[in-house]
PDB file of N, CA and C in Angstrom:
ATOM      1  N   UNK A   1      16.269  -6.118 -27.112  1.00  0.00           N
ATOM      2  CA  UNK A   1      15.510  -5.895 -25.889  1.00  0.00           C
ATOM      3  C   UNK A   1      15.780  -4.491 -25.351  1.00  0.00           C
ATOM      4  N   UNK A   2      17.259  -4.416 -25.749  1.00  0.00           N
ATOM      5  CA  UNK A   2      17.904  -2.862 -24.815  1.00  0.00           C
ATOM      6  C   UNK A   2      16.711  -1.603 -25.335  1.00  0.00           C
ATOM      7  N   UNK A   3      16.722  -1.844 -26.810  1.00  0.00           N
ATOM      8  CA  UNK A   3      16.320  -0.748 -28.029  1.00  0.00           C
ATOM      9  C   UNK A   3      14.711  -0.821 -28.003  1.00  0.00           C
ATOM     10  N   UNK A   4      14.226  -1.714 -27.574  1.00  0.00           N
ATOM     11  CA  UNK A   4      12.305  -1.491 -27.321  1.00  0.00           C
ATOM     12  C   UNK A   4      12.252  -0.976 -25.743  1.00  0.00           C
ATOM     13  N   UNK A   5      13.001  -1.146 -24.798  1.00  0.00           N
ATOM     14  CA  UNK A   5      12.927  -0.471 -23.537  1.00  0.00           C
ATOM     15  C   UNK A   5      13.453   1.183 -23.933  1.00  0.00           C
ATOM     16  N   UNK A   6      14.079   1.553 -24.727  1.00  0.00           N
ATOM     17  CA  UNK A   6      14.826   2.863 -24.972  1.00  0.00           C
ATOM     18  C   UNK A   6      13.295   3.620 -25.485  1.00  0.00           C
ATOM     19  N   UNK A   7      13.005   2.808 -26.549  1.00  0.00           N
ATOM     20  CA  UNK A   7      11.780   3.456 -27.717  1.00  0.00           C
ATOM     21  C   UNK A   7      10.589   3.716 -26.263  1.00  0.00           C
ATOM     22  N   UNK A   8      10.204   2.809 -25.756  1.00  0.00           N
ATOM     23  CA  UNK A   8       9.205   2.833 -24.620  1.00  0.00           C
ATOM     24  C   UNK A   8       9.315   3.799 -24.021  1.00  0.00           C
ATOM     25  N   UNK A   9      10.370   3.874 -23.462  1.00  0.00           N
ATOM     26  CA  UNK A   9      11.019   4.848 -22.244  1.00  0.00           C
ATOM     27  C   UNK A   9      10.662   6.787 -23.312  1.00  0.00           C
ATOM     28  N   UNK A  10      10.966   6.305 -23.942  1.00  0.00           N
ATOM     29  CA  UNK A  10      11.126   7.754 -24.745  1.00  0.00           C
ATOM     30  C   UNK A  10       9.508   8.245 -25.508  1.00  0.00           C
ATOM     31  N   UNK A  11       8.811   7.608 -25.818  1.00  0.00           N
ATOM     32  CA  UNK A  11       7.305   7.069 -25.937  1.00  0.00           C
ATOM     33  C   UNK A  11       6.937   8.123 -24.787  1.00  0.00           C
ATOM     34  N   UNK A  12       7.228   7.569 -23.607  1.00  0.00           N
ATOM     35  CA  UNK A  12       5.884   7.838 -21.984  1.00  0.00           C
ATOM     36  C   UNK A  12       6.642   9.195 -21.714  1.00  0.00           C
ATOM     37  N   UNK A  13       7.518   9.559 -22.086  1.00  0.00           N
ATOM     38  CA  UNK A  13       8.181  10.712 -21.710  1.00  0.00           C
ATOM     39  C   UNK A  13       7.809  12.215 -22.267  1.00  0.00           C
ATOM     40  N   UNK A  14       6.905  13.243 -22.080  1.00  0.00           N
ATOM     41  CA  UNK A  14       6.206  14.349 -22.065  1.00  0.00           C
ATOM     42  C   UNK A  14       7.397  15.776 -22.449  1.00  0.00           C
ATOM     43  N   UNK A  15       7.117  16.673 -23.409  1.00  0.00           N
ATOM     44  CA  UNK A  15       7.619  17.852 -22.901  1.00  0.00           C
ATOM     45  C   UNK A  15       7.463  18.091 -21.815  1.00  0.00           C
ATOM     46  N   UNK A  16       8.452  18.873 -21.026  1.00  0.00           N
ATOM     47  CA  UNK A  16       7.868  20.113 -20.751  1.00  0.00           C
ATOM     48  C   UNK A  16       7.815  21.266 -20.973  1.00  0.00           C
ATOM     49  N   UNK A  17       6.841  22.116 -20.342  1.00  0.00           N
ATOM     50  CA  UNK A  17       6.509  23.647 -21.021  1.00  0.00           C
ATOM     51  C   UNK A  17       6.924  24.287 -19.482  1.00  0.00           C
ATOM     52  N   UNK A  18       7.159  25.322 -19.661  1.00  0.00           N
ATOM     53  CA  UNK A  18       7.393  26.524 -18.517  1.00  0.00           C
ATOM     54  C   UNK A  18       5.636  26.974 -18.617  1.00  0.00           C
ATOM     55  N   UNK A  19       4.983  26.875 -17.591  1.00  0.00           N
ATOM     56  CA  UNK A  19       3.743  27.249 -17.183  1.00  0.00           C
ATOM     57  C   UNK A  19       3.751  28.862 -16.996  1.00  0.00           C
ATOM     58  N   UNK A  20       2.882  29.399 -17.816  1.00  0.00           N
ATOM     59  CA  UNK A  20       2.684  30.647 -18.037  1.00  0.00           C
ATOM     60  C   UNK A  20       1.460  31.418 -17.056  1.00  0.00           C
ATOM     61  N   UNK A  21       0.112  30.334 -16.495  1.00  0.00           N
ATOM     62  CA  UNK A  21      -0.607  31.064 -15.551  1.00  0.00           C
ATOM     63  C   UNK A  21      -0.819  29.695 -14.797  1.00  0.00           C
ATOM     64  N   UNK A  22      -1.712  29.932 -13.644  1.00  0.00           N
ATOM     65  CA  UNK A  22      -2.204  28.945 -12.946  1.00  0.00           C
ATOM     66  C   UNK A  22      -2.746  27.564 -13.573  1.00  0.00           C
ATOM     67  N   UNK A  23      -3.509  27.998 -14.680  1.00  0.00           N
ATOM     68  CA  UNK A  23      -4.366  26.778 -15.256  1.00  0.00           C
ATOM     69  C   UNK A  23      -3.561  26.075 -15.863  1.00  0.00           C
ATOM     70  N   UNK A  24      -2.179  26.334 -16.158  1.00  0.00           N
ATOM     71  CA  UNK A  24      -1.340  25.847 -17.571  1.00  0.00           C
ATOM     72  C   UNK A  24      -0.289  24.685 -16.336  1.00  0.00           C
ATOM     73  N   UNK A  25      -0.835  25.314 -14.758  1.00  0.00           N
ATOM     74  CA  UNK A  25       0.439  24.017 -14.053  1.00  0.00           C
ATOM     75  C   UNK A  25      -0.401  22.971 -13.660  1.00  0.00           C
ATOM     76  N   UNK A  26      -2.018  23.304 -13.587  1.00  0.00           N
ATOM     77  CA  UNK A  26      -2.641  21.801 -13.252  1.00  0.00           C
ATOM     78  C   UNK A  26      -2.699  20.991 -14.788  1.00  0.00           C
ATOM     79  N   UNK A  27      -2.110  19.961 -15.011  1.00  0.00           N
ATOM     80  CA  UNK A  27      -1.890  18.866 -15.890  1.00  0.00           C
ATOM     81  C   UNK A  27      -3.328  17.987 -16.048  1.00  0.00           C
ATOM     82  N   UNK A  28      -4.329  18.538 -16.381  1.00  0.00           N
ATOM     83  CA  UNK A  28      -5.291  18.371 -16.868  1.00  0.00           C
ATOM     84  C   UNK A  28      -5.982  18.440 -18.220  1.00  0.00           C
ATOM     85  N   UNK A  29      -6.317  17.538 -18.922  1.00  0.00           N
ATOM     86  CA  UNK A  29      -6.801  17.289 -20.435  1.00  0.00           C
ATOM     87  C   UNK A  29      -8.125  17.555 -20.485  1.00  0.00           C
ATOM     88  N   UNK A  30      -8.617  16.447 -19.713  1.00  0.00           N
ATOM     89  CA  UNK A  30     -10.072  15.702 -20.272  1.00  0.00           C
ATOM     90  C   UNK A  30     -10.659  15.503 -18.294  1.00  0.00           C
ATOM     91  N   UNK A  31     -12.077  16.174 -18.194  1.00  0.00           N
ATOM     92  CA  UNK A  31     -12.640  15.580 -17.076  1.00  0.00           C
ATOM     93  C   UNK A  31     -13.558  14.743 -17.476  1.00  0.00           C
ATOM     94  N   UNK A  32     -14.044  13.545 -16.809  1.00  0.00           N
ATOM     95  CA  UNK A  32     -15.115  13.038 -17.289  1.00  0.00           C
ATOM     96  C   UNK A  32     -16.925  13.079 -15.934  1.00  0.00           C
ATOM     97  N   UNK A  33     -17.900  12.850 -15.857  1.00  0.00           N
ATOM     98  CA  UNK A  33     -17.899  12.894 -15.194  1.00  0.00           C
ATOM     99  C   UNK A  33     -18.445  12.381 -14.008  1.00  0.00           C
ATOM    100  N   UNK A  34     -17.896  10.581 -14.065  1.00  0.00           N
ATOM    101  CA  UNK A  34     -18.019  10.028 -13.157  1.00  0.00           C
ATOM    102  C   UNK A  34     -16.100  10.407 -12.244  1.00  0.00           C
ATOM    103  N   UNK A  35     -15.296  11.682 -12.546  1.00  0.00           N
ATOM    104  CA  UNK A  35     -14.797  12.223 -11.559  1.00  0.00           C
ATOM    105  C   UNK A  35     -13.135  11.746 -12.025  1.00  0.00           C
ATOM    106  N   UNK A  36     -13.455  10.858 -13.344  1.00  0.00           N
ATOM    107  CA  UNK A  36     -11.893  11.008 -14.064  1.00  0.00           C
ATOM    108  C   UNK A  36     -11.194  11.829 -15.028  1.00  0.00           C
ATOM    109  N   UNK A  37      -9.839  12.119 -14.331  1.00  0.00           N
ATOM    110  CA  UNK A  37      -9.289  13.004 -14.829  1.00  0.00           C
ATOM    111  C   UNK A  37      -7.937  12.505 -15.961  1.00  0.00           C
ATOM    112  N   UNK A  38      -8.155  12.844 -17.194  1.00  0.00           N
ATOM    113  CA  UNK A  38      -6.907  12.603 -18.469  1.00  0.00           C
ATOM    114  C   UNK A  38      -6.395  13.759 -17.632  1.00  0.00           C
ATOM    115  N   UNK A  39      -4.643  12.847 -17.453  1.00  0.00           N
ATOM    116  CA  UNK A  39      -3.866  14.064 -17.446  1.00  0.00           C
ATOM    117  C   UNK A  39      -2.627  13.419 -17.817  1.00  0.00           C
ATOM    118  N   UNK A  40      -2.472  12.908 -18.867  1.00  0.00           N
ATOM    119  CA  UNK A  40      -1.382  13.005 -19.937  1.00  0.00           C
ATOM    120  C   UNK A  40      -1.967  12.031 -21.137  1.00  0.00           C
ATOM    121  N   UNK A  41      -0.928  11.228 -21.596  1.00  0.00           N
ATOM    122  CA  UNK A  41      -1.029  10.633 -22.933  1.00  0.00           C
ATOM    123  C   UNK A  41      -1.889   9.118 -23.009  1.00  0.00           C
ATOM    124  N   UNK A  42      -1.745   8.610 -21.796  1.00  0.00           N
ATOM    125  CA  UNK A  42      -1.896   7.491 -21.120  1.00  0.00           C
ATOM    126  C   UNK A  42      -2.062   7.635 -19.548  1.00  0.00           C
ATOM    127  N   UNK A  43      -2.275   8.840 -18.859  1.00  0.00           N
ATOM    128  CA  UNK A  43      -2.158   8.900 -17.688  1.00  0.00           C
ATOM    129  C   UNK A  43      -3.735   9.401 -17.474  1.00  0.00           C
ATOM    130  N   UNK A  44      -4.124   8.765 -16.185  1.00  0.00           N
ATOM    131  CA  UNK A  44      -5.458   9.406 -15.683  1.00  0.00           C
ATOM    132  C   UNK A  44      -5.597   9.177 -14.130  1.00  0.00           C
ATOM    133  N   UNK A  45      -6.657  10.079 -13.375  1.00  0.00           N
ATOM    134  CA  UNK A  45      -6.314  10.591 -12.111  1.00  0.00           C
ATOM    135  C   UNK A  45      -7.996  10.406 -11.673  1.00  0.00           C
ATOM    136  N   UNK A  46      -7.833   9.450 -10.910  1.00  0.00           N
ATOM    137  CA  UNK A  46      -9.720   9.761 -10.201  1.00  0.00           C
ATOM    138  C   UNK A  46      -9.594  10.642  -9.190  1.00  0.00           C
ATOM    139  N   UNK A  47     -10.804  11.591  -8.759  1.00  0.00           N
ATOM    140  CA  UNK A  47     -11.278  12.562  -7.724  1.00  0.00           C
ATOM    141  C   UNK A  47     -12.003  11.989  -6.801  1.00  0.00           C
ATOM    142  N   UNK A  48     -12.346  12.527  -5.479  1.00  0.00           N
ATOM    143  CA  UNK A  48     -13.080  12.601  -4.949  1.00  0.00           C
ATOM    144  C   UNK A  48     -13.748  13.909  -4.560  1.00  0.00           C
ATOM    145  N   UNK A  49     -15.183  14.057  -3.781  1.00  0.00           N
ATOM    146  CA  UNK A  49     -15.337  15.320  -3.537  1.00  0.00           C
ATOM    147  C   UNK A  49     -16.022  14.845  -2.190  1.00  0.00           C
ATOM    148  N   UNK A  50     -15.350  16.167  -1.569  1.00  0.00           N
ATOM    149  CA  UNK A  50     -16.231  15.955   0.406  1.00  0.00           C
ATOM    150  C   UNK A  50     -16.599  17.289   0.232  1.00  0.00           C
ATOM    151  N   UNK A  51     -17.552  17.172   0.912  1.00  0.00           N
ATOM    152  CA  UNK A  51     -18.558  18.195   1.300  1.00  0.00           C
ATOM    153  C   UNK A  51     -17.802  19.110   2.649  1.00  0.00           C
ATOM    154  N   UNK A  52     -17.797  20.489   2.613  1.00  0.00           N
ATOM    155  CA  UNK A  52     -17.021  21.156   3.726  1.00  0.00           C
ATOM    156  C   UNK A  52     -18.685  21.039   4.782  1.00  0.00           C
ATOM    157  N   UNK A  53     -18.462  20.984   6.082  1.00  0.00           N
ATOM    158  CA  UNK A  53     -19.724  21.314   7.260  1.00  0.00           C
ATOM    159  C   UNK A  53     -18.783  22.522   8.390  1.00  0.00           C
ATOM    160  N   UNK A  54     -19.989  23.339   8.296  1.00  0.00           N
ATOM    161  CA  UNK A  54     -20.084  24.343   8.926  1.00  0.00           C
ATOM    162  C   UNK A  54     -20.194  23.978  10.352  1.00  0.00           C
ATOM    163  N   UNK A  55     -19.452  23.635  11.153  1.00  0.00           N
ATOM    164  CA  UNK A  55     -19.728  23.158  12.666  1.00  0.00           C
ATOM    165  C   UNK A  55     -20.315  24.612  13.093  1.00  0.00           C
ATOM    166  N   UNK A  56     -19.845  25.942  13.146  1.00  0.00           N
ATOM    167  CA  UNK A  56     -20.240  26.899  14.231  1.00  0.00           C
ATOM    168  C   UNK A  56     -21.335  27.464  13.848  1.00  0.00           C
ATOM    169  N   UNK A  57     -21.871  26.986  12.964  1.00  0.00           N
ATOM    170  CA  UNK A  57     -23.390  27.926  12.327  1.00  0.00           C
ATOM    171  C   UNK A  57     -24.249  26.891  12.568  1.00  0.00           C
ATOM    172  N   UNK A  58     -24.406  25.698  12.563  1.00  0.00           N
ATOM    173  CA  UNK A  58     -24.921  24.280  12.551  1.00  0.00           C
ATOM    174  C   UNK A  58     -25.685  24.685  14.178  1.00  0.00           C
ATOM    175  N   UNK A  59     -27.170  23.928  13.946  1.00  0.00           N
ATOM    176  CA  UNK A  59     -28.093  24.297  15.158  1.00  0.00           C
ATOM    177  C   UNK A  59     -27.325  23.261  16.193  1.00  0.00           C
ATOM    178  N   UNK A  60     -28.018  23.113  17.294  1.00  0.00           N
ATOM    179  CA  UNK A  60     -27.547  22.519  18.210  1.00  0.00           C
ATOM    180  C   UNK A  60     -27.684  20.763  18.078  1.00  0.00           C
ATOM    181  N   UNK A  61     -28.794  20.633  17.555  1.00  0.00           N
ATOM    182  CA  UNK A  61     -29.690  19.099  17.341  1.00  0.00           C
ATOM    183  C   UNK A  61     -27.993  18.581  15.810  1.00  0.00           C
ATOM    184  N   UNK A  62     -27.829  19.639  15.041  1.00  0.00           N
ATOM    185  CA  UNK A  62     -27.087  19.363  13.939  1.00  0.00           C
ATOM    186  C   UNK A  62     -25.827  19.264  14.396  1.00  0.00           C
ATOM    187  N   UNK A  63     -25.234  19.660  15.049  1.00  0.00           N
ATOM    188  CA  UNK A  63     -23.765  19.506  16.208  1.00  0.00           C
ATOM    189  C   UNK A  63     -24.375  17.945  16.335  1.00  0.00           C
ATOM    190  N   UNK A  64     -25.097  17.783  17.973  1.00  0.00           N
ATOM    191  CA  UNK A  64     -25.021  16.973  18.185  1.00  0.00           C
ATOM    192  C   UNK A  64     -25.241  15.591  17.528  1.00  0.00           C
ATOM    193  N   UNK A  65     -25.666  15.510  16.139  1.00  0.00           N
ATOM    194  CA  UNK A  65     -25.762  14.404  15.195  1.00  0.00           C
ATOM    195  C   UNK A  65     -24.514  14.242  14.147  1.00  0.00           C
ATOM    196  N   UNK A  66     -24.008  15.645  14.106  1.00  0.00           N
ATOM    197  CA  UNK A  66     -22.349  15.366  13.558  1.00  0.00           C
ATOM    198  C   UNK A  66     -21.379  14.493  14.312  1.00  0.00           C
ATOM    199  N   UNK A  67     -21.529  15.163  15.719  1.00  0.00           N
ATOM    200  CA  UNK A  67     -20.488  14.796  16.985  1.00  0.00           C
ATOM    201  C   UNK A  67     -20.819  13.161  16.714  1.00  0.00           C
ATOM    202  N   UNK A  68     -22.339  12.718  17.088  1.00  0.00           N
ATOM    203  CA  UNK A  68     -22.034  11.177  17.379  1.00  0.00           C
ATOM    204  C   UNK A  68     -21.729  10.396  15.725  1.00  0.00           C
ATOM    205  N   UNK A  69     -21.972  10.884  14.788  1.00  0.00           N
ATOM    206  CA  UNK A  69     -21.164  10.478  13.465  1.00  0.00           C
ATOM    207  C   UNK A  69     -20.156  10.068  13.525  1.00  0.00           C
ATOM    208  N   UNK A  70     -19.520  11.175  14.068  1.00  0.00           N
ATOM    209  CA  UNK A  70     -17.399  11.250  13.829  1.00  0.00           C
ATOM    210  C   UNK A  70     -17.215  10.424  15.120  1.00  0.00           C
ATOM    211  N   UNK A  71     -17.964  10.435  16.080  1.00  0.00           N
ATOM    212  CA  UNK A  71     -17.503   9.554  17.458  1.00  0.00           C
ATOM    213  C   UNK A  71     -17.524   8.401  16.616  1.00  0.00           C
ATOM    214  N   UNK A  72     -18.752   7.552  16.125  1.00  0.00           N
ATOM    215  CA  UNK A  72     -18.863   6.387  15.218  1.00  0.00           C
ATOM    216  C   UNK A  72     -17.822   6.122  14.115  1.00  0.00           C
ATOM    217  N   UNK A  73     -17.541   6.842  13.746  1.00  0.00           N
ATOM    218  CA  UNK A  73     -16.185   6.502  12.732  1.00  0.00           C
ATOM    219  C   UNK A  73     -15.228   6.127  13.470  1.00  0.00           C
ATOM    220  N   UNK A  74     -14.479   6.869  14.428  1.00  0.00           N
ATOM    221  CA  UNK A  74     -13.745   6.547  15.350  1.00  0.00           C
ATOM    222  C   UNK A  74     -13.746   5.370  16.293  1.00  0.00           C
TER     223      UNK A  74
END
């Protein structure tokens, strides 16, 4: 029992590398793209994405239909 938990344990366990630029420290393989991310051998990572809103450029009618949105969530 000891010796298949050892093999396992040593199995899920990854080099590591000393990251040489930016792209080499996000741990990313494979995107797919309903928004899943491979990022190891057996490991995977879902996304989300939000939209940024411009409150101070936004007309006045567009404020005031954001404002009662976020009031409604609240």
């Amino acid at each position: 029992m000891i010796r298949t938990l050892r093999s396992i344990s040593k199995q899920e366990k990854e080099k590591f590398r000393i990251p040489r630029s930016v792209q080499q420290t996000i741990p990313i393989d494979t995107i797919w793209k309903d928004g899943i991310f491979k990022v190891g051998k057996n490991k995977y990572s879902k996304t989300f994405q939000f939209t940024d809103i411009n409150y101070a450029t936004a007309s006045k009618e567009d404020k005031k239909a954001l404002f009662l949105e976020y009031s409604d969530l609240l």
